[in-house]
Protein backbone atom coordinates (compact mmCIF):
# COMPACT_ATOMS: atom_id res chain seq x y z
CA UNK A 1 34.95 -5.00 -26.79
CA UNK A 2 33.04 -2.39 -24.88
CA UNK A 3 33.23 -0.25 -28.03
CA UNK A 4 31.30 -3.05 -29.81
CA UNK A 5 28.81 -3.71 -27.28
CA UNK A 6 27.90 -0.35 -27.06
CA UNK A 7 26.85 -0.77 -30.47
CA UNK A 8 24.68 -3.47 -30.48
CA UNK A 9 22.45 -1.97 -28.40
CA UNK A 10 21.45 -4.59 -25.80
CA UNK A 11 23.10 -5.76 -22.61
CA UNK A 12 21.97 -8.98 -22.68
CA UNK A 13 23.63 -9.41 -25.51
CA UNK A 14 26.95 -8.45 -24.17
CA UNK A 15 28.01 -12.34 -22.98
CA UNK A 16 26.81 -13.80 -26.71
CA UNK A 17 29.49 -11.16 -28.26
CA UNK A 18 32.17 -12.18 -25.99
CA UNK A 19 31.51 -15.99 -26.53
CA UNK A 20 31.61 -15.33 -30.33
CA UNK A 21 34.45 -13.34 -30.42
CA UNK A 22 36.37 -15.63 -27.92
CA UNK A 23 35.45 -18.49 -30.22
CA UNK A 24 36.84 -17.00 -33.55
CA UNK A 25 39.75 -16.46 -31.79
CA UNK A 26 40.12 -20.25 -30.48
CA UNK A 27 42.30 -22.46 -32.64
CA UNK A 28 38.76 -24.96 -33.87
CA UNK A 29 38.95 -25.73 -37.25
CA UNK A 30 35.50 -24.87 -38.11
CA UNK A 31 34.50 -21.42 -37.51
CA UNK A 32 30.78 -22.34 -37.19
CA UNK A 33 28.45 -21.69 -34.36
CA UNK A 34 28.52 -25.45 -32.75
CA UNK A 35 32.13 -25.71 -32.48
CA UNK A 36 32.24 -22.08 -30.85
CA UNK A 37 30.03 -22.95 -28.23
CA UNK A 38 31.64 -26.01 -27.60
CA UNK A 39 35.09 -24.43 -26.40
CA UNK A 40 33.18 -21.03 -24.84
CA UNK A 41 30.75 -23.47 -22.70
CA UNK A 42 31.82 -27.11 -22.67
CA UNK A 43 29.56 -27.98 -19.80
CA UNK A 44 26.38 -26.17 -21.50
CA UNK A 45 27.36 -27.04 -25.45
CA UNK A 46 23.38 -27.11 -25.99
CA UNK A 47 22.49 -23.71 -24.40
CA UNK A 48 25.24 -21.96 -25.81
CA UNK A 49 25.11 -23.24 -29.36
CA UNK A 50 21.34 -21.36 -29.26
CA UNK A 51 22.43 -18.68 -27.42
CA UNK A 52 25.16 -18.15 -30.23
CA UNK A 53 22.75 -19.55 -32.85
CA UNK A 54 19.87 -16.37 -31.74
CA UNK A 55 22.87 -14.12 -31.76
CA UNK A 56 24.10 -14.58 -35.19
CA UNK A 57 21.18 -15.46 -36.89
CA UNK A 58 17.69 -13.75 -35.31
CA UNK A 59 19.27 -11.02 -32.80
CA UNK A 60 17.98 -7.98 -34.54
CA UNK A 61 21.09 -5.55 -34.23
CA UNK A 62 22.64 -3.56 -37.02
CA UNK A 63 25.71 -2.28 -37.14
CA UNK A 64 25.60 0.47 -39.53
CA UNK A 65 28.04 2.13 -41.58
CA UNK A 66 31.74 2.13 -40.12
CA UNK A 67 31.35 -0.99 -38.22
CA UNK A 68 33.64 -3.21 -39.96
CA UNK A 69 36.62 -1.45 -38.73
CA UNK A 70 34.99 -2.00 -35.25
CA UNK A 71 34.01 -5.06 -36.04
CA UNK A 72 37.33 -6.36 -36.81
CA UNK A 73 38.95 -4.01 -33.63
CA UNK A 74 36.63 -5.58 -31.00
CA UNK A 75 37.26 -9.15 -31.83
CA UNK A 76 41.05 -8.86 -30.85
């Protein structure tokens, strides 16, 4: 995970990564942002789901060429 965070640039974006990839990994049928914040935060469902949803959608990180293998290595 460090390897991956390191890449994105930003520490504040450190705890949205580990949410995300802590979601994927959670057995919730849909793979979508809501349900992801629901089992990362289930006392803050709201914050979290926009936390994610900036993350994902409007964070402006790139993760350039070799990533994928990274990509898939971090989220383990």
């Amino acid at each position: 995970m460090k390897g991956l965070t390191e890449v994105i640039g930003h520490a504040d974006r450190a705890e949205p990564l580990r949410d995300y990839c802590t979601g994927l990994m959670m057995p919730v049928t849909r793979k979508s942002v809501e349900p992801l914040a629901a089992v990362t935060a289930r006392a803050r469902v709201s914050a979290k789901h926009q936390s994610l949803l900036h993350f994902v959608g409007q964070a402006p990180w790139f993760l350039g060429r070799g990533s994928p293998g990274l990509m898939s290595s971090a989220c383990r």
